[in-house]
Protein backbone atom coordinates (compact mmCIF):
# COMPACT_ATOMS: atom_id res chain seq x y z
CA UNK A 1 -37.95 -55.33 -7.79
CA UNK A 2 -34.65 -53.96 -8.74
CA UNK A 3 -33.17 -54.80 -12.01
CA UNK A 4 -36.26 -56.07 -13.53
CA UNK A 5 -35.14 -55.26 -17.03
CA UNK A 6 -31.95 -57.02 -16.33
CA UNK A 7 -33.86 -59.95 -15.00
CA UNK A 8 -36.02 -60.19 -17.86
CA UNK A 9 -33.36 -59.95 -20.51
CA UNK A 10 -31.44 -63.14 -18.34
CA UNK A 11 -34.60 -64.87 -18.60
CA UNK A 12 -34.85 -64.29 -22.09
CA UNK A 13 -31.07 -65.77 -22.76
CA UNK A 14 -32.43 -68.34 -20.71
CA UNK A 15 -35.34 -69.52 -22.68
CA UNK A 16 -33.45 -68.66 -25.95
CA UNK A 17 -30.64 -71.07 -24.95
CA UNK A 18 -33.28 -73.74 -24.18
CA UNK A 19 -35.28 -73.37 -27.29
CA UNK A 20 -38.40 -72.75 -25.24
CA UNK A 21 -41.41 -70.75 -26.65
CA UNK A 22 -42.22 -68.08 -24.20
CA UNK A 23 -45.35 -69.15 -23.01
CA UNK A 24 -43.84 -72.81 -22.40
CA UNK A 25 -41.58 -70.94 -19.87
CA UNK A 26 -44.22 -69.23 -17.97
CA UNK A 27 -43.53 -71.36 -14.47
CA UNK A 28 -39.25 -70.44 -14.60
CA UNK A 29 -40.73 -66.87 -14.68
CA UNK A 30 -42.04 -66.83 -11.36
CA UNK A 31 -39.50 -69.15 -10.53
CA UNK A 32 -37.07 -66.70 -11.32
CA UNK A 33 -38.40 -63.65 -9.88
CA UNK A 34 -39.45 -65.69 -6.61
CA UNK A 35 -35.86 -66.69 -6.33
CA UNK A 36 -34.38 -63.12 -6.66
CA UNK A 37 -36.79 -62.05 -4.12
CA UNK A 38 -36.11 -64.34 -1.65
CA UNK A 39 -32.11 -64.47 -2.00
CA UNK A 40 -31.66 -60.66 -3.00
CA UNK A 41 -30.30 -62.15 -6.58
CA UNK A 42 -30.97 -60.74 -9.84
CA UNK A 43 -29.67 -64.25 -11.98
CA UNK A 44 -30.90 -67.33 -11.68
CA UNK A 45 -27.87 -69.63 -13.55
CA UNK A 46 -28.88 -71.27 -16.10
CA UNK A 47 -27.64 -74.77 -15.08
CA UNK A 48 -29.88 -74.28 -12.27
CA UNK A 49 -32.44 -73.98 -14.28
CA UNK A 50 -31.94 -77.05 -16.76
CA UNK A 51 -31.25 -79.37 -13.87
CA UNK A 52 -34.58 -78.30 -12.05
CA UNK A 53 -36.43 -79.61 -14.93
CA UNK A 54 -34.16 -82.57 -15.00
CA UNK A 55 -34.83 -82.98 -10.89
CA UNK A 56 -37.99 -84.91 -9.52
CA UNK A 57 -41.33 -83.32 -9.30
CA UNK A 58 -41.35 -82.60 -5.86
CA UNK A 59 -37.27 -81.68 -5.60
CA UNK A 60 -36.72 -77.64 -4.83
CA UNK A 61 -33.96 -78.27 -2.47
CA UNK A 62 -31.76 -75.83 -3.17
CA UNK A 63 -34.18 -73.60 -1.35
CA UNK A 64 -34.67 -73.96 2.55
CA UNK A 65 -38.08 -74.49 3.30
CA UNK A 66 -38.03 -71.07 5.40
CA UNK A 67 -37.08 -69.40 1.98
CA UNK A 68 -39.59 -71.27 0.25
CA UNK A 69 -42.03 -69.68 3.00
CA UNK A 70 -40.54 -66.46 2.29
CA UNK A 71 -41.02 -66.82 -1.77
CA UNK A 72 -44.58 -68.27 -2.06
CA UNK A 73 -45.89 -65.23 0.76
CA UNK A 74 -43.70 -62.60 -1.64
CA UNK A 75 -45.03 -63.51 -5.06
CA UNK A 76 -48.43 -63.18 -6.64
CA UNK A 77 -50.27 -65.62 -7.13
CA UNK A 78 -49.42 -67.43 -4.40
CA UNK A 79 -45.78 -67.88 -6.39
CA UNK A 80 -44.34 -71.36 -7.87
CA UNK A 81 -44.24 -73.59 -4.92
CA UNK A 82 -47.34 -76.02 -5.13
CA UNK A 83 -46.97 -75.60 -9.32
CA UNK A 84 -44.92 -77.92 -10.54
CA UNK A 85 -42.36 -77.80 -13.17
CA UNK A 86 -42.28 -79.45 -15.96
CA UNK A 87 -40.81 -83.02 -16.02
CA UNK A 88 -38.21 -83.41 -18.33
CA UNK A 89 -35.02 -86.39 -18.05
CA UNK A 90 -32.67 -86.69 -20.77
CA UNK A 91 -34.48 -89.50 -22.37
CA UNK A 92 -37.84 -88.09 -23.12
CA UNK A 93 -37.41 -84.91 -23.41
CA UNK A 94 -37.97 -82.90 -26.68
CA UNK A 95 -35.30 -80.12 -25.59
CA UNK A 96 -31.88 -79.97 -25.92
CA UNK A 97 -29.93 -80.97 -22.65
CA UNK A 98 -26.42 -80.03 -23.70
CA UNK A 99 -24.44 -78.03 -24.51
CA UNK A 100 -21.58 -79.56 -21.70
CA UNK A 101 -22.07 -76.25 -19.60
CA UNK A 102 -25.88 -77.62 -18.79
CA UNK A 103 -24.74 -80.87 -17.73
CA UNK A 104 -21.12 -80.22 -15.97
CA UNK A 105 -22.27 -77.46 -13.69
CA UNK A 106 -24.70 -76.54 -10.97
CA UNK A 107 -25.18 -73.50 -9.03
CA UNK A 108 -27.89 -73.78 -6.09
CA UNK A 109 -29.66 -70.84 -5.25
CA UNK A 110 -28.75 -69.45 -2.48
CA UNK A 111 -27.57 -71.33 0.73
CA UNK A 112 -27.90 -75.35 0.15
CA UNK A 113 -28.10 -76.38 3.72
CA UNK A 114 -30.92 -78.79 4.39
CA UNK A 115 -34.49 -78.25 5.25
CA UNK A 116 -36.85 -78.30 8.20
CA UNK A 117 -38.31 -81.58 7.46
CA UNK A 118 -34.95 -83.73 6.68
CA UNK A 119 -34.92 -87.03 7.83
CA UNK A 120 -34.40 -87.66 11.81
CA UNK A 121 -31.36 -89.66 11.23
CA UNK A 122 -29.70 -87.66 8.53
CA UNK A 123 -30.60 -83.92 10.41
CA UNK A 124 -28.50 -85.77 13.21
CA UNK A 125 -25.81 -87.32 11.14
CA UNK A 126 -25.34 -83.86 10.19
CA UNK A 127 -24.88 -82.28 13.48
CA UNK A 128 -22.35 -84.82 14.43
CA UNK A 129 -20.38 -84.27 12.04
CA UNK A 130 -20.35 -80.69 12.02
CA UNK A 131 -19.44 -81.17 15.62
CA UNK A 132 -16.41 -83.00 14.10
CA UNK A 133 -15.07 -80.61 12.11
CA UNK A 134 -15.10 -77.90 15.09
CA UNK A 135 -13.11 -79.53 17.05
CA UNK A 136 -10.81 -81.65 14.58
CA UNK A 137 -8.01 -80.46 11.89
CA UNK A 138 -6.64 -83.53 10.11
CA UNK A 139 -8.98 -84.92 7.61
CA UNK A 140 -7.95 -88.66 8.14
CA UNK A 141 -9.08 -88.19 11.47
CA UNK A 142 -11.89 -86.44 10.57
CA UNK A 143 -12.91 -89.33 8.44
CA UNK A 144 -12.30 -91.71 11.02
CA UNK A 145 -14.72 -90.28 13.48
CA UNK A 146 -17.46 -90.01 10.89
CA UNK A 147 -17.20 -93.55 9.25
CA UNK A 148 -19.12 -94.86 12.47
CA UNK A 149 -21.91 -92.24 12.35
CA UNK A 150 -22.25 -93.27 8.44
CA UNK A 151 -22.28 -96.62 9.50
CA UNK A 152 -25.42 -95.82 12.23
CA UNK A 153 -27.29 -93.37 9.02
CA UNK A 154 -27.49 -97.12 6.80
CA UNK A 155 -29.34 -98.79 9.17
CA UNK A 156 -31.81 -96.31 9.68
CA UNK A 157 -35.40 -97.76 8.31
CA UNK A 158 -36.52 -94.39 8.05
CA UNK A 159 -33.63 -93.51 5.65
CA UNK A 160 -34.20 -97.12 3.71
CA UNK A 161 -38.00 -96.25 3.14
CA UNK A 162 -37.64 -93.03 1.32
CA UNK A 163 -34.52 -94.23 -0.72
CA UNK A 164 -37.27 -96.55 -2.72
CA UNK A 165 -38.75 -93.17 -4.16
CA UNK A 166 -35.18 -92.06 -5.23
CA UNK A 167 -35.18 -91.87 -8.69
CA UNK A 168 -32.57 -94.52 -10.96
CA UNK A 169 -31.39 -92.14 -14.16
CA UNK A 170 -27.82 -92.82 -14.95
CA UNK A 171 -26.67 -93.75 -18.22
CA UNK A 172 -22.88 -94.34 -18.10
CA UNK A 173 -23.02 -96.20 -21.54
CA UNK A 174 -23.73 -92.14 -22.39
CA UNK A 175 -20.91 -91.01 -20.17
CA UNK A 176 -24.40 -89.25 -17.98
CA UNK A 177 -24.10 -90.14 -14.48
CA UNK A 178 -25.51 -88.34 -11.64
CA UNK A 179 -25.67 -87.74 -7.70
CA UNK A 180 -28.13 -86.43 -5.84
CA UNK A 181 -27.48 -83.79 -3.49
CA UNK A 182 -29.02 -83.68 -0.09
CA UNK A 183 -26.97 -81.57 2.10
CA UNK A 184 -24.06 -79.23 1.34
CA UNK A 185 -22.51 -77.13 4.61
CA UNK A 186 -22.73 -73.64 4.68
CA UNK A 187 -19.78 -73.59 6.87
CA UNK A 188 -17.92 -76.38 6.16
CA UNK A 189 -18.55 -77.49 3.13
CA UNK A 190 -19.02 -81.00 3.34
CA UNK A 191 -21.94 -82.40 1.25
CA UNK A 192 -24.25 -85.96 1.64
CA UNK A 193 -25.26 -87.56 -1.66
CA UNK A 194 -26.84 -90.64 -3.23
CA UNK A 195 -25.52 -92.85 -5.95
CA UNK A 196 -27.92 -95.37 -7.77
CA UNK A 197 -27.18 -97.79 -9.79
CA UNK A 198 -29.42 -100.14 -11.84
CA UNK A 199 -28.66 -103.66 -12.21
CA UNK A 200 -25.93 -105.16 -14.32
CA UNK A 201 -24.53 -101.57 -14.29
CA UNK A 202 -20.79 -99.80 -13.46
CA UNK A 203 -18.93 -96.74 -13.02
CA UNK A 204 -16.31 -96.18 -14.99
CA UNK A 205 -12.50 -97.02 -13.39
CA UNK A 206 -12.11 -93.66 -12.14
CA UNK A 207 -10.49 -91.60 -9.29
CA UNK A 208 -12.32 -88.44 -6.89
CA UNK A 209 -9.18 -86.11 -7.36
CA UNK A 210 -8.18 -84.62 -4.12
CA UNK A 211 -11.83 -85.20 -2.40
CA UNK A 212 -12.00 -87.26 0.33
CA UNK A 213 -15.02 -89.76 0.07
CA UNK A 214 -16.80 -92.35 2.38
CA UNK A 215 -18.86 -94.40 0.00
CA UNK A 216 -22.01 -96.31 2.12
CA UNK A 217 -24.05 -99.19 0.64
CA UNK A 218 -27.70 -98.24 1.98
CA UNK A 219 -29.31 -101.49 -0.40
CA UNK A 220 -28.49 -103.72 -2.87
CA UNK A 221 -24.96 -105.91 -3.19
CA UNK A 222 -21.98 -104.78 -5.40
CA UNK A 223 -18.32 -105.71 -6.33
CA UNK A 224 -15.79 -103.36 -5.46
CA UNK A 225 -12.64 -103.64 -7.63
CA UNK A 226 -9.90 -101.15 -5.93
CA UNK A 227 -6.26 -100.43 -8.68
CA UNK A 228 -3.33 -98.84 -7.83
CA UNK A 229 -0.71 -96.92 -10.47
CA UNK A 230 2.06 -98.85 -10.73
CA UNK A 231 3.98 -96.08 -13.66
CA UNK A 232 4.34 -93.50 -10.50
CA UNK A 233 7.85 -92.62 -9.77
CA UNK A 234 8.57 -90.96 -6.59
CA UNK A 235 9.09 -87.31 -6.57
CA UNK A 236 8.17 -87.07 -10.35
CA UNK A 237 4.46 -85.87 -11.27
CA UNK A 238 2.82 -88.76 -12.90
CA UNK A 239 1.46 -89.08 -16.10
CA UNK A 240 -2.06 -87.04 -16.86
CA UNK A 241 -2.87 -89.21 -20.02
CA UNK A 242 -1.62 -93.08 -19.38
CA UNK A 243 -1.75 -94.66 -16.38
CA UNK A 244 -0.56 -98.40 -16.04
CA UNK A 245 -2.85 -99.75 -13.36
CA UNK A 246 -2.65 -103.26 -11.25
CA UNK A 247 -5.68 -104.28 -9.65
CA UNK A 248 -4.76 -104.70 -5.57
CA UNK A 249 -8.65 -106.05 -4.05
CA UNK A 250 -11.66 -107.06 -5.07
CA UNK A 251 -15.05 -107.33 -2.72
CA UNK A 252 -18.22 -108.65 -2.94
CA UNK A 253 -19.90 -105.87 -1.01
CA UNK A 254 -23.48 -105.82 0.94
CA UNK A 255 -25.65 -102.99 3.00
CA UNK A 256 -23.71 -101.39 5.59
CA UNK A 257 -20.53 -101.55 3.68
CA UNK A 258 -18.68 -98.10 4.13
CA UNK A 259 -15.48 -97.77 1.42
CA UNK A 260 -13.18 -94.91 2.75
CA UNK A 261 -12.11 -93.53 -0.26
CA UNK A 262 -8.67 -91.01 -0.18
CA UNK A 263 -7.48 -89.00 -2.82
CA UNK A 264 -6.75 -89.98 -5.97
CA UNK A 265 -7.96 -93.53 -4.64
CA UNK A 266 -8.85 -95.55 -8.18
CA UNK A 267 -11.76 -98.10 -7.95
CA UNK A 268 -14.83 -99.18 -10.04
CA UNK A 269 -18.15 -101.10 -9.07
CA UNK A 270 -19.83 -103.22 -10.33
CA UNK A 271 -23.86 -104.04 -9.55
CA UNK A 272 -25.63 -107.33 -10.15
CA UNK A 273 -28.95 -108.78 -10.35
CA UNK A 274 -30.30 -105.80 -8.31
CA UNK A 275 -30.23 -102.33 -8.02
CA UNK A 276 -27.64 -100.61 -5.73
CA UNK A 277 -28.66 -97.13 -3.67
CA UNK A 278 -25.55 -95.84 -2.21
CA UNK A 279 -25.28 -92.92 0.57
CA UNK A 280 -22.05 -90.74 0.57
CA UNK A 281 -20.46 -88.72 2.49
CA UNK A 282 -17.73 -85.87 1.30
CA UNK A 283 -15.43 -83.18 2.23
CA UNK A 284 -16.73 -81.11 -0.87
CA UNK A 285 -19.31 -80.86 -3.91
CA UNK A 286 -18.00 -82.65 -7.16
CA UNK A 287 -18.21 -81.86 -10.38
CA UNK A 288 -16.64 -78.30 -10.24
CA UNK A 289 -13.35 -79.69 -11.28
CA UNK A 290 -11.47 -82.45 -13.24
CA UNK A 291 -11.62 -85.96 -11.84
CA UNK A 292 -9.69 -89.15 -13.81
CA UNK A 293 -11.64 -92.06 -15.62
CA UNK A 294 -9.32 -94.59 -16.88
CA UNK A 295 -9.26 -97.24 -19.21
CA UNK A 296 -8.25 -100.39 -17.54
CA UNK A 297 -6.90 -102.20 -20.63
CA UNK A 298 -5.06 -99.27 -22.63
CA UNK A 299 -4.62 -97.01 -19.56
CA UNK A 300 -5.59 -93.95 -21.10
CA UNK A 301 -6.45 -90.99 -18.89
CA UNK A 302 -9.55 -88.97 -19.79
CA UNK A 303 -10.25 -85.50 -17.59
CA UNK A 304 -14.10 -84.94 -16.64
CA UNK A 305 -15.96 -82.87 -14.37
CA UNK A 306 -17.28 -85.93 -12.70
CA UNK A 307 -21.21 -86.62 -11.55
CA UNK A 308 -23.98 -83.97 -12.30
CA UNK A 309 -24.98 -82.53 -8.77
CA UNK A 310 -29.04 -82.82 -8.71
CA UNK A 311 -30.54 -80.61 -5.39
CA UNK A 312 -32.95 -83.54 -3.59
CA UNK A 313 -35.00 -83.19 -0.49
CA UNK A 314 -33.95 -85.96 1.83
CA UNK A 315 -37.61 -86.23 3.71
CA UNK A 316 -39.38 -88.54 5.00
């Protein structure tokens, strides 16, 4: 392989930053080389590399499963796939998640567009709406045509089933929340994600930015609390640390609820006795750039990156 040396002194930044011992790395080695092989790159991020540890057992979805062919027929040993990583969440693990770079960034390896063996429903929820965006400019409209075919993805069983092996790791008491990532468009770049919630649990007041959002209930019930800025003055930029905000709805929300959320929309939820699992759809990835939380009783602003992107296979 080319660059071998250069490879091996990444991986060895790599381990140093995560205050591994060599040999406890041994699996991101093949990892590493497997993934260079199969995408012709020579750095596997290390971001990437924290939140694979962080992912599910069985999640390698940044990697279609033709690359993963490609990987475990290129490496010795019959490569990584079928050895798992280790298992490591923020709560029981013995190595250091931060610093912020590890949690506020992730770079999938190579093309992130779906697998063989996605979901019936969602492989066609997909196709629809790429359909959409060939033949339509304006986002609104765009959003408009796809709110139906989100509506048709929550009442698949299929879908319903597998969301009871998602796995529940948020901790916004810790400011940690999380998204998994099931489909981002190589051409397009649109993305599908999940949101779960455990019971008696809520985002913060907070805003997308400029990303356009349609926010499906898939199970559990919810209240949605929408705000509006009442401090904005028209044509002057509004404030980026105090916002005074006026709450404007409030819905008691069940499965099959879609919330169409614009830019710079403000909203919370709240869950209740049970656990919410939420399917959205966006225009982009989050949590490359700042997004607002807000403090609903001082109205101060604070800037974040938003929800840690986690690569999950959506199969059945």
């Amino acid at each position: 392989m080319r660059n071998t040396r250069s490879a091996d002194l990444t991986l060895c930044l790599l381990i140093s930053a995560l205050h591994l011992h060599p040999c406890t790395a041994a699996p991101s080695l093949d990892l590493f080389y497997a993934t260079a092989a199969a995408t012709g790159k020579q750095v596997l991020d290390v971001s990437t590399y924290v939140q694979s540890l962080r992912a599910p057992r069985r999640s390698h979805a940044p990697l279609h499963a033709r690359q993963r062919r490609k990987i475990s027929d290129g490496c010795k040993n019959g490569g990584p796939i079928g050895r798992a990583l280790p298992e490591i969440s923020a709560r029981n693990s013995k190595l250091p998640i931060g610093p912020p770079l590890f949690e506020d960034r992730l770079s999938a390896i190579g093309p992130f567009n779906g697998r063989d063996d996605m979901i019936k429903a969602a492989e066609k929820f997909v196709s629809d709406v790429r359909a959409i965006y060939e033949r339509e400019d304006d986002m609104e409209t765009r959003f408009d045509q796809i709110r139906p075919l989100l509506q048709e993805l929550l009442k698949d069983e299929e879908l319903k089933e597998a969301s009871k092996a998602w796995p529940f790791r948020n901790e916004p008491e810790k400011g940690y929340i999380e998204n998994l990532l099931f489909y981002e468009d190589p051409d397009h770049k649109f993305v599908l994600n999940s949101l779960l919630k455990k019971p008696h649990e809520s985002t913060p007041v907070h805003d997308h930015a400029h990303t356009w959002t349609l926010y499906g209930v898939l199970r559990g019930t919810e209240t949605v609390i929408r705000f509006e800025r009442t401090d904005v003055v028209e044509n002057e930029t509004p404030s980026e640390d105090h916002a005074d905000l006026r709450k404007i709805s409030e819905h008691q929300v069940t499965p099959g609820y879609i919330d169409f959320v614009r830019p710079y929309d403000i909203h919370v939820e709240h869950t209740g006795e049970e656990p919410v699992v939420g399917v959205i759809f966006r225009d982009q990835r989050v949590g490359g750039f700042l997004q607002n939380y807000y403090d609903a009783d001082t109205g101060k602003i604070k800037k974040t990156k938003g929800p840690t992107q986690i690569p999950y296979d959506l199969e059945a």
